[in-house]
Protein backbone atom coordinates (compact mmCIF):
# COMPACT_ATOMS: atom_id res chain seq x y z
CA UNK A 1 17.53 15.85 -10.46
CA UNK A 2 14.50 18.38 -10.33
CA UNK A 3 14.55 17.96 -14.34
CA UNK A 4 14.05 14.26 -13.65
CA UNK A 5 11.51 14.78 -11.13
CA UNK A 6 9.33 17.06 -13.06
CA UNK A 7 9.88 14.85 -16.37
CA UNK A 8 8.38 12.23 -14.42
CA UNK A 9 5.56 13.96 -13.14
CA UNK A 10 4.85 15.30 -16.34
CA UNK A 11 5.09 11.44 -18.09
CA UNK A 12 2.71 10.15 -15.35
CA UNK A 13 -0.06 12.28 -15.95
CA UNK A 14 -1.63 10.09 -18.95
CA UNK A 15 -1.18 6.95 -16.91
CA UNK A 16 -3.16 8.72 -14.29
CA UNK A 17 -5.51 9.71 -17.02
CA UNK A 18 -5.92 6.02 -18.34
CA UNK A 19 -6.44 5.07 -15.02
CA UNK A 20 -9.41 7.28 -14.26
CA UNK A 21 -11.08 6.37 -17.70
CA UNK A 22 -10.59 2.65 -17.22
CA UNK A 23 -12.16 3.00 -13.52
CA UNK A 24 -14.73 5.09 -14.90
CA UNK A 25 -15.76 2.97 -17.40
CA UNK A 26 -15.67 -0.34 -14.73
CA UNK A 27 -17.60 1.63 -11.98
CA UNK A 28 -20.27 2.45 -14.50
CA UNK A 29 -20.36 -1.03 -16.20
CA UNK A 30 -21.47 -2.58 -13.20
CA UNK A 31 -24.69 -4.01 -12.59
CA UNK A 32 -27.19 -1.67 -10.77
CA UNK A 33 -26.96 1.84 -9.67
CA UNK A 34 -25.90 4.09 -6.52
CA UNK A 35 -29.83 4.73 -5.18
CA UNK A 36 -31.13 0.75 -5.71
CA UNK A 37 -30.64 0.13 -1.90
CA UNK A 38 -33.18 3.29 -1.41
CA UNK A 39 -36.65 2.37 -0.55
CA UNK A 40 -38.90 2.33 -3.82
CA UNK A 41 -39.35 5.69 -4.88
CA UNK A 42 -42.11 7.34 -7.25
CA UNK A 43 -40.73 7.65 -10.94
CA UNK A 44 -40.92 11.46 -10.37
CA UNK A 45 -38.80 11.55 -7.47
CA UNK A 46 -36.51 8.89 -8.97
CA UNK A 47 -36.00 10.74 -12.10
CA UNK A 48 -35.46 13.79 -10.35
CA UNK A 49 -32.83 12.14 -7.73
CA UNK A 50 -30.99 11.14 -11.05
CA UNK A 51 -30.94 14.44 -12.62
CA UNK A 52 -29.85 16.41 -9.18
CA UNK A 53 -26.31 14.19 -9.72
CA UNK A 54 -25.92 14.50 -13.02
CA UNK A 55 -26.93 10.78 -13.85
CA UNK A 56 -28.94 11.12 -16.26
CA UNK A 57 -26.72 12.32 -18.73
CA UNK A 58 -24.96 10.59 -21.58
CA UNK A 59 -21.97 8.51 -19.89
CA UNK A 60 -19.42 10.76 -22.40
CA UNK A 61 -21.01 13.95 -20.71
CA UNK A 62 -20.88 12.76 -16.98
CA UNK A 63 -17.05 11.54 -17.94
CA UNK A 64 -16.44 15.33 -19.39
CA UNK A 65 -18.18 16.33 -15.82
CA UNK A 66 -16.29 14.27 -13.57
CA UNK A 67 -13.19 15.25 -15.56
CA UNK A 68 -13.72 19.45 -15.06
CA UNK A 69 -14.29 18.62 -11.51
CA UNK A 70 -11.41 16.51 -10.83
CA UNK A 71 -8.69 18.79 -12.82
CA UNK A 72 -9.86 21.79 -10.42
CA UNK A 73 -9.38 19.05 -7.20
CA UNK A 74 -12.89 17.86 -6.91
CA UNK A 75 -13.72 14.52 -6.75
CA UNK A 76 -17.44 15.21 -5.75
CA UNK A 77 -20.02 14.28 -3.91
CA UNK A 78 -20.54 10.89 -2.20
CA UNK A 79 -23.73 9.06 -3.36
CA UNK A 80 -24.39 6.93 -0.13
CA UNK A 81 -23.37 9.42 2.71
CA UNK A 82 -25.02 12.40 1.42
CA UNK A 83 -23.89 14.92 3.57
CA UNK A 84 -20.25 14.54 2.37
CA UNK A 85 -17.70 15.30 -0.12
CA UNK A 86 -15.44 12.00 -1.16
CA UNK A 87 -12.74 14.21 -0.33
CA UNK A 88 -13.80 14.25 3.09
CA UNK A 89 -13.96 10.96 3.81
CA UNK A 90 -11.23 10.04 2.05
CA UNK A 91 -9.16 12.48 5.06
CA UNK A 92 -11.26 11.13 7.82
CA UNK A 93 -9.99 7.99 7.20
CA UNK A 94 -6.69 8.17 5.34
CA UNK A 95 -4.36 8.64 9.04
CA UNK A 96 -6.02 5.27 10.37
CA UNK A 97 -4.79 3.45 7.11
CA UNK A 98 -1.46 5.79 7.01
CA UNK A 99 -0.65 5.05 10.77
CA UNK A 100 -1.16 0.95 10.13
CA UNK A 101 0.63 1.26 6.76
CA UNK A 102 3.71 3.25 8.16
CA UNK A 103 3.83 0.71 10.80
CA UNK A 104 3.40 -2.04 9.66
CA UNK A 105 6.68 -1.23 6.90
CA UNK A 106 8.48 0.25 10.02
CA UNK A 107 8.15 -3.07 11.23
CA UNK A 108 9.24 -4.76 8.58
CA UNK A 109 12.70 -2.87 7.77
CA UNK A 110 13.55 -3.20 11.29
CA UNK A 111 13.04 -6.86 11.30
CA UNK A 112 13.88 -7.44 7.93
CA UNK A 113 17.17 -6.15 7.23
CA UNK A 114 18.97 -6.98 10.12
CA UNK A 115 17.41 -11.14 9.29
CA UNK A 116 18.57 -10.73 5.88
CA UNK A 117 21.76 -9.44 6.77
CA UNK A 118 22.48 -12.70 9.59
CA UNK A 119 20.87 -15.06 7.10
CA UNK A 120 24.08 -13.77 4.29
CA UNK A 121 26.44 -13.71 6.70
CA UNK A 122 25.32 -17.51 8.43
CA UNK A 123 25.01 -18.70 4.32
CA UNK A 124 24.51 -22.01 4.05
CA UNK A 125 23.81 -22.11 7.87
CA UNK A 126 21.19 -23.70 10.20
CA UNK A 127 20.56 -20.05 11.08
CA UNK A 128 20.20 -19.37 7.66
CA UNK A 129 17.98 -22.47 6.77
CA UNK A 130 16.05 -21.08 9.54
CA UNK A 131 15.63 -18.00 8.61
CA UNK A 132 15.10 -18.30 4.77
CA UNK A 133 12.66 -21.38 5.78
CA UNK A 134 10.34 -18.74 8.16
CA UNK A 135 10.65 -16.09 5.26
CA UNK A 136 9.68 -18.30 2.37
CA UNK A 137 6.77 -19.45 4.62
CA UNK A 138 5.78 -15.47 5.63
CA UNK A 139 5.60 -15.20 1.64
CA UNK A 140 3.63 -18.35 0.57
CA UNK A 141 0.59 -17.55 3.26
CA UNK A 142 -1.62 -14.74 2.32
CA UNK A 143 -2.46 -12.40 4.36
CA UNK A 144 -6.30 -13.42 4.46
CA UNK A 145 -4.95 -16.33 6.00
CA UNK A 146 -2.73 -15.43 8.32
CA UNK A 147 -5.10 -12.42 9.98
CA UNK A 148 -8.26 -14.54 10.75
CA UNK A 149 -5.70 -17.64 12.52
CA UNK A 150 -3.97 -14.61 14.15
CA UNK A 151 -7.37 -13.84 15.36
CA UNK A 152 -8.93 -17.22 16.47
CA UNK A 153 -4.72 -17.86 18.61
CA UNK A 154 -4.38 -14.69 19.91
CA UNK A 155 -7.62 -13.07 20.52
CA UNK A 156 -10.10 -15.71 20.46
CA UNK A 157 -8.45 -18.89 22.41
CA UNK A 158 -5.17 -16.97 24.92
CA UNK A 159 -7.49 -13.50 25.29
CA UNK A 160 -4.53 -11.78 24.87
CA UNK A 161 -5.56 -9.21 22.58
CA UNK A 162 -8.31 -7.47 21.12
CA UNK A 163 -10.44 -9.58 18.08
CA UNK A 164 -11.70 -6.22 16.48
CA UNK A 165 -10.99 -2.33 16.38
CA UNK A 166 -14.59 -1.73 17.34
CA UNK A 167 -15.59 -2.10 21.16
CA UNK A 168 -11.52 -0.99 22.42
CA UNK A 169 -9.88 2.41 22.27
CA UNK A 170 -6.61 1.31 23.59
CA UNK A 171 -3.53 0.99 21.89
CA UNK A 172 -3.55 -2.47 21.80
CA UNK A 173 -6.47 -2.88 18.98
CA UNK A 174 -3.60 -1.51 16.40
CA UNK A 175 -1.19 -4.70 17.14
CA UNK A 176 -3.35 -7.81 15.68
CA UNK A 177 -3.33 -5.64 12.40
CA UNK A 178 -0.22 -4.44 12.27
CA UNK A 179 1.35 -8.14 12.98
CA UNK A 180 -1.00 -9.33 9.69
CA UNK A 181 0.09 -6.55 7.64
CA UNK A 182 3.52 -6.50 8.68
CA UNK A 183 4.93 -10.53 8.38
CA UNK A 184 4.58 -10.59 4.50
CA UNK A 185 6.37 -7.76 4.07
CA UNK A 186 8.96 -9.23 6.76
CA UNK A 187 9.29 -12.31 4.54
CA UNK A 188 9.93 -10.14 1.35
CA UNK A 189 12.58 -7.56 2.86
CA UNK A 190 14.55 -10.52 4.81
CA UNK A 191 14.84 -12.59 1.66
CA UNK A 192 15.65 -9.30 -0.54
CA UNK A 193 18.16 -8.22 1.62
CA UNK A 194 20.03 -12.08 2.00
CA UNK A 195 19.99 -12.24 -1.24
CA UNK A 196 21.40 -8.42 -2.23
CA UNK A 197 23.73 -8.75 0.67
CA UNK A 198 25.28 -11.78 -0.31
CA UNK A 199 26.49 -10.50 -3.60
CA UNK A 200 27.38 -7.89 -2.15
CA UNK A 201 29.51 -9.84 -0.17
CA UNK A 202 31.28 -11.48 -2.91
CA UNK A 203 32.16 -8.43 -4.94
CA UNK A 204 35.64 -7.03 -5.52
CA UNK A 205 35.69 -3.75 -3.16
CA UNK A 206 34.66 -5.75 0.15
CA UNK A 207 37.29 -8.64 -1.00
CA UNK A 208 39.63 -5.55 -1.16
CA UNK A 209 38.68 -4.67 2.37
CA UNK A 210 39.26 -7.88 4.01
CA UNK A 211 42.30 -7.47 2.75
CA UNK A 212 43.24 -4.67 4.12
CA UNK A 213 42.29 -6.18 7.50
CA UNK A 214 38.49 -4.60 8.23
CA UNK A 215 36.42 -6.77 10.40
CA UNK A 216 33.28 -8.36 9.49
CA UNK A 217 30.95 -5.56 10.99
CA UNK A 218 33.26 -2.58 9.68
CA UNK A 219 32.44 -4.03 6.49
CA UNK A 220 28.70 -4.45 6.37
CA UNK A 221 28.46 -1.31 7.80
CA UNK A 222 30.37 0.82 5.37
CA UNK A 223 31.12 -1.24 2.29
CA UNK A 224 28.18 -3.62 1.95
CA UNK A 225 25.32 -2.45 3.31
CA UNK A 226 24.43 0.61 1.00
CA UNK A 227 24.88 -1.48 -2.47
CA UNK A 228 23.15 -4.45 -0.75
CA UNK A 229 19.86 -1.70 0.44
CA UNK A 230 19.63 -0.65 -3.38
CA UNK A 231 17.83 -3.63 -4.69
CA UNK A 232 15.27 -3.14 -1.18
CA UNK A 233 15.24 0.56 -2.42
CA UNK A 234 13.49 -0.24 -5.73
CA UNK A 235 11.33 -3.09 -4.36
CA UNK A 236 9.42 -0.27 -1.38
CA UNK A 237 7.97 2.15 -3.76
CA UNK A 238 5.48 -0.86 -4.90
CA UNK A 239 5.62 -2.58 -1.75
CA UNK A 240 4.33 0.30 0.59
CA UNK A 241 1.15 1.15 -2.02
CA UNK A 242 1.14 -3.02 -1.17
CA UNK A 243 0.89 -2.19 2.61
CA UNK A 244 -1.93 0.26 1.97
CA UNK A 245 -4.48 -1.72 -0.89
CA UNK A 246 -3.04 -5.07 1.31
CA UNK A 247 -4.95 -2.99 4.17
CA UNK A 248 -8.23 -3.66 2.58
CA UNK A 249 -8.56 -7.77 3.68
CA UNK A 250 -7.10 -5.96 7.04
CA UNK A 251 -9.00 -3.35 7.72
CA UNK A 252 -12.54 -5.51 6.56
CA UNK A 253 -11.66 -8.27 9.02
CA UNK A 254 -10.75 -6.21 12.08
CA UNK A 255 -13.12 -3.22 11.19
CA UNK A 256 -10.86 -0.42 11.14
CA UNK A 257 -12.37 2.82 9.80
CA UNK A 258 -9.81 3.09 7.01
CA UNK A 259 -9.52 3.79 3.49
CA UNK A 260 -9.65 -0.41 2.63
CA UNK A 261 -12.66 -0.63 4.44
CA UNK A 262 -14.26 2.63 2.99
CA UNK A 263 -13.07 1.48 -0.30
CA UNK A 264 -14.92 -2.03 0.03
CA UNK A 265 -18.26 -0.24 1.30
CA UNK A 266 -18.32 2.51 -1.12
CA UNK A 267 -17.79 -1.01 -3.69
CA UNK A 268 -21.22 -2.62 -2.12
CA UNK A 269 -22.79 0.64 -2.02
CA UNK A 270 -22.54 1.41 -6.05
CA UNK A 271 -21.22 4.98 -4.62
CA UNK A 272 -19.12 5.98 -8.02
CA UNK A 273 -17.42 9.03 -6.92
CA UNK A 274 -16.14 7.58 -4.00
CA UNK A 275 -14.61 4.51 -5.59
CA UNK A 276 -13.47 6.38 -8.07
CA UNK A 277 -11.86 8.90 -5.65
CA UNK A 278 -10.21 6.08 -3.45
CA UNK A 279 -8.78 4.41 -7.05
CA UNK A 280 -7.21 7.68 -8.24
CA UNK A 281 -6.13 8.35 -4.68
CA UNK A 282 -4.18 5.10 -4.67
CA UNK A 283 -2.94 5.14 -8.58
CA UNK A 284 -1.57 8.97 -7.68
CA UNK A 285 0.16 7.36 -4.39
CA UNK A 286 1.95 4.80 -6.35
CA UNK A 287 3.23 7.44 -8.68
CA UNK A 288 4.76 9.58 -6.49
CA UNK A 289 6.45 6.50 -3.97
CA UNK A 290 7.69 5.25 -7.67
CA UNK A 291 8.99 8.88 -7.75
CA UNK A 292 10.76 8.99 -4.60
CA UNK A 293 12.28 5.62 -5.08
CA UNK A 294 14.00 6.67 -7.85
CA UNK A 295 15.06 9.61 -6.54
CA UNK A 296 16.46 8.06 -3.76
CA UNK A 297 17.90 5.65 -5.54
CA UNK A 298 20.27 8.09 -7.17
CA UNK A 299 21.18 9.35 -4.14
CA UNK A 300 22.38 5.85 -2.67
CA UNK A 301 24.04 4.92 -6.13
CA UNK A 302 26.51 7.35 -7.47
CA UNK A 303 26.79 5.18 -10.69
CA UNK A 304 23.38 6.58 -11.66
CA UNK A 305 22.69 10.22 -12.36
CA UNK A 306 19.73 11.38 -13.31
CA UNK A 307 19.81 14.20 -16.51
């Protein structure tokens, strides 16, 4: 398995590569530069703003820059707030977006799989109709839908709950967010697990069981559940690097201080480093939960062995 694992690191690093080449490229196609919301400046003091950052070099030269500084773990400077690294603010606010993220999946595996796992056993149901009806619905509505009506129900008309992060430092301010991150991934887990745990259902060893005489619960719990989880296995490496770009509608409409938001500022700001910094920060996170999945997947399946 540590063969597998370090084959796979080793086989990600020019998709990584291709990633920060593609984003380097887009960043510097676009219109404008990072010092155009300055106040006018002399030509003098423009040019030698430029120079200081290394813009006015050849875009292969800065890419051969950025590239020595991001092999040795720099992602340099940020261009709007001057007095930091990117890799600074990408720490200050990575545990606001990690907390959110980690909830907001917690959420939806405890939810989820236990719905999914009624909805297969009530097939063909009103409880399942129910269920698979509120699921399919939790899918089809985006979530820059369902956090503004969120908003204007609970916060704006009942009062119940904060409208925005900023202005509260209770707990509360976390649970608006975490309800608009969490229900699509709700809808996705529920409907992954009916659907898993159903065939599960219908294969030979739990037909074998019932048998034998094992309740219904003795076997979910020890026959079907862990072949019925695999399919959910492979689906969270994707769907948790979901949670956390997903958190960029989030974070922008409730202001939260996280990466989404500082990802969408450091966008409207032309600040290059930083966008780039966030990008490879997500591409690298998606590699490594692609990683794990796998890994755990072989540990769940013992039809699969990695070399």
């Amino acid at each position: 398995m540590l063969r597998f694992a370090l084959l796979r690191i080793l086989s990600a690093i020019p998709t990584l590569l291709l990633v920060v080449v593609l984003a380097f490229l887009m960043v510097h196609a676009a219109p404008g530069g990072p010092f155009d919301d300055e106040r006018v400046l002399p030509p003098e003091s423009a040019k030698n703003l430029e120079a200081a950052y290394h813009l006015d070099e050849s875009l292969p030269r800065q890419f051969a820059r950025y590239l020595s500084g991001l092999v040795r773990g720099d992602l340099g400077p940020s261009y709007h707030y001057r007095d930091y690294s990117v890799a600074e603010l990408i720490a200050a606010a990575l545990p606001v977006s990690l907390a959110l993220g980690l909830l907001a999946m917690s959420a939806a595996l405890t939810v989820g799989i236990p719905a999914g796992i009624v909805a297969a056993l009530k097939r063909n149901t009103v409880v399942d109709r129910l269920i698979s009806g509120i699921a399919m619905t939790g899918i089809s509505v985006p979530v820059f839908v369902v956090a503004p009506l969120l908003v204007l129900w609970l916060a704006v008309k009942l009062r119940w709950l904060p409208a925005s992060w900023t202005g509260d430092t209770s707990g509360w301010r976390f649970l608006l967010p975490l309800v608009a991150l969490a229900l699509p991934q709700i809808a996705y887990v529920t409907r992954l697990t009916r659907g898993s745990m159903i065939e599960a259902l219908g294969s030979d060893f739990v037909r074998t069981a019932r048998a034998q005489g094992l309740g219904t619960r003795s076997i979910v719990r020890y026959h079907a559940l862990k072949p019925a989880l695999l399919p959910l296995v492979s689906y969270l490496g994707p769907a948790i690097a979901a949670v956390f770009t997903g958190a960029v509608v989030v974070e922008t409409i409730f202001g939260i201080p996280g990466l989404g938001q500082l990802f969408v500022r450091s966008g409207l700001n032309r600040d290059y480093t930083l966008v780039l910094g966030i990008v490879i920060f997500y591409a690298a996170l998606i590699i490594v939960l692609n990683l794990l999945v796998d890994l755990l997947y072989g540990i769940l399946d013992p039809r699969v062995r990695h070399p």
